[in-house]
PDB file of N, CA and C in Angstrom:
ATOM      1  N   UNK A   1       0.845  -1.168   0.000  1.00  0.00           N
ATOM      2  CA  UNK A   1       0.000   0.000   0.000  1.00  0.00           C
ATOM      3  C   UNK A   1       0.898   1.241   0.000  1.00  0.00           C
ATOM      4  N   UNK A   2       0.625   2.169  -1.236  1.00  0.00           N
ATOM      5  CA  UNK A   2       1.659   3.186  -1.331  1.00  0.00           C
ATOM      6  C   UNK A   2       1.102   4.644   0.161  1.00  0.00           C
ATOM      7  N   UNK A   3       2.297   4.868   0.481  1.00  0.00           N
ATOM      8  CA  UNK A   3       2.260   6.022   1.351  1.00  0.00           C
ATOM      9  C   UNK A   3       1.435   7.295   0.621  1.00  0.00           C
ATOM     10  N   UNK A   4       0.551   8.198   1.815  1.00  0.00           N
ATOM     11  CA  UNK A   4      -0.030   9.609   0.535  1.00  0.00           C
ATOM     12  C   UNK A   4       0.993  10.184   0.537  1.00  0.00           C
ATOM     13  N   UNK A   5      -0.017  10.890  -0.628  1.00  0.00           N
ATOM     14  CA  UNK A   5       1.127  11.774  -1.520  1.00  0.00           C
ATOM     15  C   UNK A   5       1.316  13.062  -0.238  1.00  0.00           C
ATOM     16  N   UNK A   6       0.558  13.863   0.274  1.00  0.00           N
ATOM     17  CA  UNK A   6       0.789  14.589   1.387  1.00  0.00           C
ATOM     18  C   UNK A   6       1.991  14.423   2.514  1.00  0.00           C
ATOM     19  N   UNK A   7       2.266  12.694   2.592  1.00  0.00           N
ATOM     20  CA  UNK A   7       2.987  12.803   3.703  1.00  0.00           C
ATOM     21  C   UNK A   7       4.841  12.915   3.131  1.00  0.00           C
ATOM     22  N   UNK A   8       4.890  12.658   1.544  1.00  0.00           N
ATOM     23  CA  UNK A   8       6.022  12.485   1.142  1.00  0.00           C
ATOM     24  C   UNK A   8       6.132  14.207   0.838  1.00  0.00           C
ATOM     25  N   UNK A   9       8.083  13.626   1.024  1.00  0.00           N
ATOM     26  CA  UNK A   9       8.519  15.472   0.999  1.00  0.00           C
ATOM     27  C   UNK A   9       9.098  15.763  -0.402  1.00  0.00           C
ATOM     28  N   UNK A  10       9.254  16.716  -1.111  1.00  0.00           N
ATOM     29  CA  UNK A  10       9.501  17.121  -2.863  1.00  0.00           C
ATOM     30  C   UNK A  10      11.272  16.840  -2.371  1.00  0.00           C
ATOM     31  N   UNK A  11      11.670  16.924  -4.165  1.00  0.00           N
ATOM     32  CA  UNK A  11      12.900  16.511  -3.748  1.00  0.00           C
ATOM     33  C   UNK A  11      13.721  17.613  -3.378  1.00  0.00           C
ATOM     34  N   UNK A  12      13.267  19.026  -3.462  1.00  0.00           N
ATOM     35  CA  UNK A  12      14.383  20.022  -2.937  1.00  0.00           C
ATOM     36  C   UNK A  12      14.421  20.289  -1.323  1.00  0.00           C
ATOM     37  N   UNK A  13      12.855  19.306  -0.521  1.00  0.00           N
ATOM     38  CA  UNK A  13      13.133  19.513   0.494  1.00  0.00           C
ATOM     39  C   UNK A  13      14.056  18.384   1.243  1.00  0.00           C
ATOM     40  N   UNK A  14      14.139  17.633   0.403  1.00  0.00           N
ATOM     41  CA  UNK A  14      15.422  16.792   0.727  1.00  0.00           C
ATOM     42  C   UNK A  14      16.382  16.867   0.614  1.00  0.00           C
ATOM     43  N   UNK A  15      16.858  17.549  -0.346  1.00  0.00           N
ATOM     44  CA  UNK A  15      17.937  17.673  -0.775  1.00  0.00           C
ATOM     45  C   UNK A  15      18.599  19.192   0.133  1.00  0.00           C
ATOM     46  N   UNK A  16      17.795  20.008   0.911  1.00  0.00           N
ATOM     47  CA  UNK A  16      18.162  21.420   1.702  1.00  0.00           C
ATOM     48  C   UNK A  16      18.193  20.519   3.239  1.00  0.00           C
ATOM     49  N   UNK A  17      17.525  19.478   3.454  1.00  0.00           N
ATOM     50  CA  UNK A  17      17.761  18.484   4.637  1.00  0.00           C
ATOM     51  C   UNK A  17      18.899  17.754   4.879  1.00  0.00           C
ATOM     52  N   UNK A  18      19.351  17.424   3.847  1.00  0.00           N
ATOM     53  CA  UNK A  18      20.366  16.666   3.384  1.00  0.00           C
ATOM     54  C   UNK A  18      21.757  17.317   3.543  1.00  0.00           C
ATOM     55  N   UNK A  19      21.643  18.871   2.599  1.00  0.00           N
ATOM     56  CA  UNK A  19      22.268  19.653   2.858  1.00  0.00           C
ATOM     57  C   UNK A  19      22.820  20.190   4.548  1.00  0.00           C
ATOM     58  N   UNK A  20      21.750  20.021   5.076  1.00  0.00           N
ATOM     59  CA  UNK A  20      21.760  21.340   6.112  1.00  0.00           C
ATOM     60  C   UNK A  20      22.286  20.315   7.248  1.00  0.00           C
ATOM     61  N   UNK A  21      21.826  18.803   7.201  1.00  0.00           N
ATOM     62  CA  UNK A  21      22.811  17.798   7.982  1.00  0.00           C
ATOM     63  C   UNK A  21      24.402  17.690   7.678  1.00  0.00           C
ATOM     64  N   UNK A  22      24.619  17.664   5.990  1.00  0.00           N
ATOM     65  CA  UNK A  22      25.875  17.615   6.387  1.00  0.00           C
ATOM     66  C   UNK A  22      26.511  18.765   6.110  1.00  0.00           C
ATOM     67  N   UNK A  23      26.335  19.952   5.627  1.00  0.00           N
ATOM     68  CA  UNK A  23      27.265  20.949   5.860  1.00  0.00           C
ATOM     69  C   UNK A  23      27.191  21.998   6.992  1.00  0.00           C
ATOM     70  N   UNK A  24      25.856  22.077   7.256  1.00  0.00           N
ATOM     71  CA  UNK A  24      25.406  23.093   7.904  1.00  0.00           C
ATOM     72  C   UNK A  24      26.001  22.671   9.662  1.00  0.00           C
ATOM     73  N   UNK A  25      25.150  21.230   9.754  1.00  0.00           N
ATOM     74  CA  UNK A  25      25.735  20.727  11.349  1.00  0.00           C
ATOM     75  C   UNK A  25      27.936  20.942  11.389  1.00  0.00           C
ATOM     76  N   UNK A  26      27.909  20.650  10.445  1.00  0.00           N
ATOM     77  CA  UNK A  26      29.179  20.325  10.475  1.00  0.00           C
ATOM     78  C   UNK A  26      30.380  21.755  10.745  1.00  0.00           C
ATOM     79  N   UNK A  27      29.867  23.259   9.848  1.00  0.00           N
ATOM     80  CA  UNK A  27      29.985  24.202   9.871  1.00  0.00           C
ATOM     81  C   UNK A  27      29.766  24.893  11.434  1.00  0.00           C
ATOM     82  N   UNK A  28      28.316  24.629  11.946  1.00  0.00           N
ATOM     83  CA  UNK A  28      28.315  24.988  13.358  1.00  0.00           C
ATOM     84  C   UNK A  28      28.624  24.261  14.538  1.00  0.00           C
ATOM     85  N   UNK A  29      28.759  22.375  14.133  1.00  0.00           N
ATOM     86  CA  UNK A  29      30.110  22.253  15.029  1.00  0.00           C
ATOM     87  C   UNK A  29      31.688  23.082  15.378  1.00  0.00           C
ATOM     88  N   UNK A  30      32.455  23.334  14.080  1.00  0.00           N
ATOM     89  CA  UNK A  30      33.368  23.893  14.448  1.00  0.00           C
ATOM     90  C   UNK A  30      33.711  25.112  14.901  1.00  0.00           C
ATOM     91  N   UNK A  31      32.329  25.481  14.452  1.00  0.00           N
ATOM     92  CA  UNK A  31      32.411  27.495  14.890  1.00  0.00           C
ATOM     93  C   UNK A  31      32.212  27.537  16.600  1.00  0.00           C
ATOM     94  N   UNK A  32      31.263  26.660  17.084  1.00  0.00           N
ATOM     95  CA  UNK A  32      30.824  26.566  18.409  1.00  0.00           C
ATOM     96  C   UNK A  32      31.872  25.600  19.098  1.00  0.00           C
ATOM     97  N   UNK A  33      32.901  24.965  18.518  1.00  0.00           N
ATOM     98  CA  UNK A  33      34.024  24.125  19.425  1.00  0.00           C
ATOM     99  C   UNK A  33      35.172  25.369  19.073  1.00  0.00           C
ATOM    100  N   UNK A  34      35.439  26.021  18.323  1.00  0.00           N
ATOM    101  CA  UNK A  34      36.361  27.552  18.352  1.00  0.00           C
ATOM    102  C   UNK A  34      35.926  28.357  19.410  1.00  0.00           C
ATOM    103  N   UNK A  35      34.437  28.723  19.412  1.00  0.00           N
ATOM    104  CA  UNK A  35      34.046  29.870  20.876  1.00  0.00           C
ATOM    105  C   UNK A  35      34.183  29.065  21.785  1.00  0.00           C
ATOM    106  N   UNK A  36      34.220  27.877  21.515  1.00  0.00           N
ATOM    107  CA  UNK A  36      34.567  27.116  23.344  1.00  0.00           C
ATOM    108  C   UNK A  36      35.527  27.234  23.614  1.00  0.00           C
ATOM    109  N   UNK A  37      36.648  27.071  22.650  1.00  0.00           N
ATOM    110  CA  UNK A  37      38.120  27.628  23.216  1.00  0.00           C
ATOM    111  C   UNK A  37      38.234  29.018  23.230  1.00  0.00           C
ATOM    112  N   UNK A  38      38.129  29.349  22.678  1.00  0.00           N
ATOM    113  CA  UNK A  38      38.507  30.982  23.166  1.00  0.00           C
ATOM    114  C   UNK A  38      37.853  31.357  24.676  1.00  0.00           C
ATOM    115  N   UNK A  39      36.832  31.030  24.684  1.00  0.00           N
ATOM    116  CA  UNK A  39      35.901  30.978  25.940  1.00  0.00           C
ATOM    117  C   UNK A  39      36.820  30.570  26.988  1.00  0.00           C
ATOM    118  N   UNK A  40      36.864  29.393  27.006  1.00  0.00           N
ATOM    119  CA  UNK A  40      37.405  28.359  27.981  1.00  0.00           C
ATOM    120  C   UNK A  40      38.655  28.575  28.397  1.00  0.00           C
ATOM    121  N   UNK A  41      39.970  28.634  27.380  1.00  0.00           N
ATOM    122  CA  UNK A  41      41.045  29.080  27.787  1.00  0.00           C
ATOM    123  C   UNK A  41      41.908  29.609  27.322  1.00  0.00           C
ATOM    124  N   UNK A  42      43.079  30.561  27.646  1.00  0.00           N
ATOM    125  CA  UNK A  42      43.822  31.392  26.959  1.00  0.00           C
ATOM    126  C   UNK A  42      44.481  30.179  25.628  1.00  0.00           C
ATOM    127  N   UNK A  43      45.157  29.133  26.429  1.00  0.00           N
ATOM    128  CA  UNK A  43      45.723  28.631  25.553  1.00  0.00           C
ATOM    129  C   UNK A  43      44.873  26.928  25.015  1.00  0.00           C
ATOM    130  N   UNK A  44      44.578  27.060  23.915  1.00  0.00           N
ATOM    131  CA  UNK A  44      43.527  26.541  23.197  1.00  0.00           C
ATOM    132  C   UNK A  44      44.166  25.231  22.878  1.00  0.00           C
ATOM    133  N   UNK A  45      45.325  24.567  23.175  1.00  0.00           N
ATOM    134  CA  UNK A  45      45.716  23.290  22.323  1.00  0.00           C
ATOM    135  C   UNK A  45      44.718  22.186  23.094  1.00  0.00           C
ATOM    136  N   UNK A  46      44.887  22.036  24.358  1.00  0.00           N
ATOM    137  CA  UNK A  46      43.691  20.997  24.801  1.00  0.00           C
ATOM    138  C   UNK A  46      42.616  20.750  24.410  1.00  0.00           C
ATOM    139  N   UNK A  47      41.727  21.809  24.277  1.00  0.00           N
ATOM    140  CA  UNK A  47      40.415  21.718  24.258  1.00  0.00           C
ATOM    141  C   UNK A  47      40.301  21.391  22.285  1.00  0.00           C
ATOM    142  N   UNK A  48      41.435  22.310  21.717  1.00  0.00           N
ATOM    143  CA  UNK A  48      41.865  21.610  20.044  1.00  0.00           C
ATOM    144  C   UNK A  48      41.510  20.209  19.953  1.00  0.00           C
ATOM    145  N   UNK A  49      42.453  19.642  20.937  1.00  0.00           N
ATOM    146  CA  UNK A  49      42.391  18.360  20.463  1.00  0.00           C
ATOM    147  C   UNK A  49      41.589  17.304  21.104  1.00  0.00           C
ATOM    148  N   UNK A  50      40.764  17.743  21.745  1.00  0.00           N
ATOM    149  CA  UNK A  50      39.208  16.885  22.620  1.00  0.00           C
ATOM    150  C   UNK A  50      38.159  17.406  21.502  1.00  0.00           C
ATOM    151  N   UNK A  51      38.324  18.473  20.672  1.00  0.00           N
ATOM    152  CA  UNK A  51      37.307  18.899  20.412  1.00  0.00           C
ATOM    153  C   UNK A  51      37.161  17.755  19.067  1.00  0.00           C
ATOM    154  N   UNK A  52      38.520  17.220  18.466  1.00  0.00           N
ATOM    155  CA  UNK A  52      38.473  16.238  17.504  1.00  0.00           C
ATOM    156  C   UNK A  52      37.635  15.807  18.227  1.00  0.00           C
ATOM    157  N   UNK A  53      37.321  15.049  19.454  1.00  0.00           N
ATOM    158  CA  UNK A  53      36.376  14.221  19.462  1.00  0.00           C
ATOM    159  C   UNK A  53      34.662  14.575  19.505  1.00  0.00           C
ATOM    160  N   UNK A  54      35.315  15.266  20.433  1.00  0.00           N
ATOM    161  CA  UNK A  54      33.534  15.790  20.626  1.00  0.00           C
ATOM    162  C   UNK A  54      32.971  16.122  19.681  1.00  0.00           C
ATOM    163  N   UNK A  55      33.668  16.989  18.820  1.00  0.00           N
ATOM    164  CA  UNK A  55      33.107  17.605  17.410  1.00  0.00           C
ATOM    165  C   UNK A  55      32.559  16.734  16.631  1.00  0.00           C
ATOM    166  N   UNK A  56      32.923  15.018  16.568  1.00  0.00           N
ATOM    167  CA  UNK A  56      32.366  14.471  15.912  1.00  0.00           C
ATOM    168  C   UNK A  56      30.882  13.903  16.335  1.00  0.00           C
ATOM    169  N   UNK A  57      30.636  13.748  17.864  1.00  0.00           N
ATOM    170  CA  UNK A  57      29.617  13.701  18.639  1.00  0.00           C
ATOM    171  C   UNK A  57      28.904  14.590  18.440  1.00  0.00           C
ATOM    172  N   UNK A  58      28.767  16.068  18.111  1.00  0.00           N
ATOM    173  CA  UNK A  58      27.925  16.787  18.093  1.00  0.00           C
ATOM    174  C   UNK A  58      27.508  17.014  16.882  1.00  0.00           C
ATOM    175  N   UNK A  59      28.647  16.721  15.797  1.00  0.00           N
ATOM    176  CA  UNK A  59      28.079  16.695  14.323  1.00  0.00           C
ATOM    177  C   UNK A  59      26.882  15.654  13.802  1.00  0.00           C
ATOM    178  N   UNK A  60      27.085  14.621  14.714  1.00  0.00           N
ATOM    179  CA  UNK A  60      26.425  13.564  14.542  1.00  0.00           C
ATOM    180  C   UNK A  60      24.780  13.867  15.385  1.00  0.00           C
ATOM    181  N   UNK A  61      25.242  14.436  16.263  1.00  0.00           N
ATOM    182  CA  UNK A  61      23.782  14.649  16.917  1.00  0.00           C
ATOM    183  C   UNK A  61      23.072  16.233  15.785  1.00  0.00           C
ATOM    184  N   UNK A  62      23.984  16.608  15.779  1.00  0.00           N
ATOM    185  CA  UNK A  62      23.005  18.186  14.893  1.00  0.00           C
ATOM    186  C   UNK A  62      22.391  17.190  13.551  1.00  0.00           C
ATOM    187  N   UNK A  63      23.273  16.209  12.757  1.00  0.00           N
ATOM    188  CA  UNK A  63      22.424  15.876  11.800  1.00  0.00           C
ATOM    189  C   UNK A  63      21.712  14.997  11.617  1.00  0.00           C
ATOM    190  N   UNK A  64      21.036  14.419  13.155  1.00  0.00           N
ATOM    191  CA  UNK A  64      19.600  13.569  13.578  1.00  0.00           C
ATOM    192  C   UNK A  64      18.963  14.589  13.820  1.00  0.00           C
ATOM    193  N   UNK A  65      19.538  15.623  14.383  1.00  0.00           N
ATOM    194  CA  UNK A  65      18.411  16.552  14.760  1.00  0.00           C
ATOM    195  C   UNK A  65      17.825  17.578  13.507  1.00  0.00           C
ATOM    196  N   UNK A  66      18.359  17.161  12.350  1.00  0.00           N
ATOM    197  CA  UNK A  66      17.771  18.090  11.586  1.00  0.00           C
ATOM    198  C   UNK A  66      16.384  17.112  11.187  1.00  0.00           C
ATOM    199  N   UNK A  67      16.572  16.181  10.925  1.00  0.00           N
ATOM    200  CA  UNK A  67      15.844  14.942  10.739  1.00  0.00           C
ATOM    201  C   UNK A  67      14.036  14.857  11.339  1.00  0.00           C
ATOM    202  N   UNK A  68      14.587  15.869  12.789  1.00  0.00           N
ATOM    203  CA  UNK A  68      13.215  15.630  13.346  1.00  0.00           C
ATOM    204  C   UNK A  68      12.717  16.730  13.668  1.00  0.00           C
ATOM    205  N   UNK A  69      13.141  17.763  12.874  1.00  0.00           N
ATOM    206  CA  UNK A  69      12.689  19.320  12.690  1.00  0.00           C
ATOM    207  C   UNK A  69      12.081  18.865  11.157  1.00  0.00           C
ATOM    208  N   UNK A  70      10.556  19.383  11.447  1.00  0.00           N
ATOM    209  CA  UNK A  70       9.768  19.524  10.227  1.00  0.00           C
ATOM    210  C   UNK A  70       9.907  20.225   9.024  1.00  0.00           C
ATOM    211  N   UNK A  71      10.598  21.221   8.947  1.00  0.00           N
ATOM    212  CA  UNK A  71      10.832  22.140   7.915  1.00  0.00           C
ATOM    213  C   UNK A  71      12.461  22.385   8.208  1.00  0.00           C
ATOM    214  N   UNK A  72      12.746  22.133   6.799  1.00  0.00           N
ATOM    215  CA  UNK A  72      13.818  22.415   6.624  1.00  0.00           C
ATOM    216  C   UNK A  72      14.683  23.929   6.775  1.00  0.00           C
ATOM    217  N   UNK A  73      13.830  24.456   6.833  1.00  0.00           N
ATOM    218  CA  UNK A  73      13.865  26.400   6.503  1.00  0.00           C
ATOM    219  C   UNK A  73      14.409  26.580   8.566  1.00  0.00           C
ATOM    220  N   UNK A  74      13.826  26.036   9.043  1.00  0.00           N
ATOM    221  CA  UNK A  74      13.847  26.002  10.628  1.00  0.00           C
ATOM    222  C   UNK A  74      15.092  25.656  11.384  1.00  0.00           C
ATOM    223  N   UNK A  75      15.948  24.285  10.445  1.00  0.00           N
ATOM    224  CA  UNK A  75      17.057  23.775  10.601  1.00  0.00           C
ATOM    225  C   UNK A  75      18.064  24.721  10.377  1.00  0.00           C
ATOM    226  N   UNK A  76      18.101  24.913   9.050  1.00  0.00           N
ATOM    227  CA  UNK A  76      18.670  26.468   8.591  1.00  0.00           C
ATOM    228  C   UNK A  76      18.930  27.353   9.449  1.00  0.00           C
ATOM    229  N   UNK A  77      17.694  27.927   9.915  1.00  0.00           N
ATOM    230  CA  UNK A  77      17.695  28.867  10.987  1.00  0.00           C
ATOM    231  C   UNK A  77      18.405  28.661  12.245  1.00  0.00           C
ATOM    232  N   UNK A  78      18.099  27.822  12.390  1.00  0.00           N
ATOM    233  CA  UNK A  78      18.529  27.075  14.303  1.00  0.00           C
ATOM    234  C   UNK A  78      20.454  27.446  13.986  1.00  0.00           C
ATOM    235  N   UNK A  79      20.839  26.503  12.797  1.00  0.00           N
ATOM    236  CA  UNK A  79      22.291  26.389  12.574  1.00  0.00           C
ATOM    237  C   UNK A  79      23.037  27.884  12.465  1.00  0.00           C
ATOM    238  N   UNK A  80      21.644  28.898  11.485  1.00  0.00           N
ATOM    239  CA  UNK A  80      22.757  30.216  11.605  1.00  0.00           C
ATOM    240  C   UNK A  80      22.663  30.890  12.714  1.00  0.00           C
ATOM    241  N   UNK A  81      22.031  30.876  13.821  1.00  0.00           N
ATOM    242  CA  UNK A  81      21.599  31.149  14.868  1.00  0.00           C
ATOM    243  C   UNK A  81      22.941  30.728  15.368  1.00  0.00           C
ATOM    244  N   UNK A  82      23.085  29.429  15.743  1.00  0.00           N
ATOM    245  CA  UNK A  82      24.172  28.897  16.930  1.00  0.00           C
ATOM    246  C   UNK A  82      25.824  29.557  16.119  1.00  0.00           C
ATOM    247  N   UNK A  83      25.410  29.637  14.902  1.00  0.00           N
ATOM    248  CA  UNK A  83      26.966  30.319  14.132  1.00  0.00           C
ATOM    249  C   UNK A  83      27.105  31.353  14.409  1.00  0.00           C
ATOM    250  N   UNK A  84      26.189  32.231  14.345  1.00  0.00           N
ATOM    251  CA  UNK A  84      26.192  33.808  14.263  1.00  0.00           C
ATOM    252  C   UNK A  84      26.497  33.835  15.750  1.00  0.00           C
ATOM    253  N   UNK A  85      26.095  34.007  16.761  1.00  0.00           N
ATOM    254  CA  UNK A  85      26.274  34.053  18.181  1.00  0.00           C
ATOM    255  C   UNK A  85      27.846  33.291  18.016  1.00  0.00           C
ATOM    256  N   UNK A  86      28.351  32.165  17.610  1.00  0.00           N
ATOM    257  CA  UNK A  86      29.712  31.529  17.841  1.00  0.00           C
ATOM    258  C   UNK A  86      30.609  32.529  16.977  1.00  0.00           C
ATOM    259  N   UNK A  87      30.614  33.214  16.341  1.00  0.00           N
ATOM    260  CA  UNK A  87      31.000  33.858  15.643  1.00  0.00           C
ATOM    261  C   UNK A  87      30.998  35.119  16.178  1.00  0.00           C
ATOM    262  N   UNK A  88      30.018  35.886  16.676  1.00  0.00           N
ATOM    263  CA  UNK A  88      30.459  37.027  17.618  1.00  0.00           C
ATOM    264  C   UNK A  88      31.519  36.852  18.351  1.00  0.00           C
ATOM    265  N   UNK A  89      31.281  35.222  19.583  1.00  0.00           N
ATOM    266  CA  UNK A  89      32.120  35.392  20.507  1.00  0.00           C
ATOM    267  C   UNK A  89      34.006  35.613  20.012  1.00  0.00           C
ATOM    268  N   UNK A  90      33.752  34.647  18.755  1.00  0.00           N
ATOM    269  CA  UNK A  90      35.458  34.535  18.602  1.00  0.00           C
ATOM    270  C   UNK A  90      36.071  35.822  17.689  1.00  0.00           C
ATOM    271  N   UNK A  91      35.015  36.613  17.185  1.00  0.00           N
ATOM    272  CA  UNK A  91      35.641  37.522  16.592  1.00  0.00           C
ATOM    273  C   UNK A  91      35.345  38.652  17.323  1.00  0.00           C
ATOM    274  N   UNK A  92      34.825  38.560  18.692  1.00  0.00           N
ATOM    275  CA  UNK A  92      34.959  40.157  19.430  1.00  0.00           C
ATOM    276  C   UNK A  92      35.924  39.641  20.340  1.00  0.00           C
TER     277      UNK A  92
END
């Protein structure tokens, strides 16, 4: 029994979902593991090299979580949101 047509998504909203998991999460992982170091401590090599890890933990969680945000336009938003604010901190 085919799924309705209502509940399936067009292909550009897949393809900006798709998008926004892997570049977008991935983009505001590193901007938000940079304001953590600058934040955190004068001298940044530690938290550099934990952030290899974590960074991959959080990339992975931002792009399930785009998954279960309904609109893609929202994901978008959320990601330039957490950039723009990570991006103040390290460039003021």
């Amino acid at each position: 029994m085919p799924a309705k047509k209502e509940y399936l998504s067009g292909p550009w909203k897949r393809f900006s979902k798709l998008m926004a998991a892997l570049i977008g999460a991935y983009i505001t992982t590193m901007l938000f593991h940079v304001a953590l170091a600058k934040v955190s401590m004068p001298n940044e090599t530690p938290v550099v090299l934990s952030g290899s890890y974590t960074g991959f933990v959080v990339w992975v969680g931002l792009m399930v979580m785009v998954y279960f945000i309904k609109k893609a336009w929202h994901a978008w938003l959320l990601f330039f949101m957490i950039s723009f604010f990570s991006g103040l901190i390290i460039f003021i």
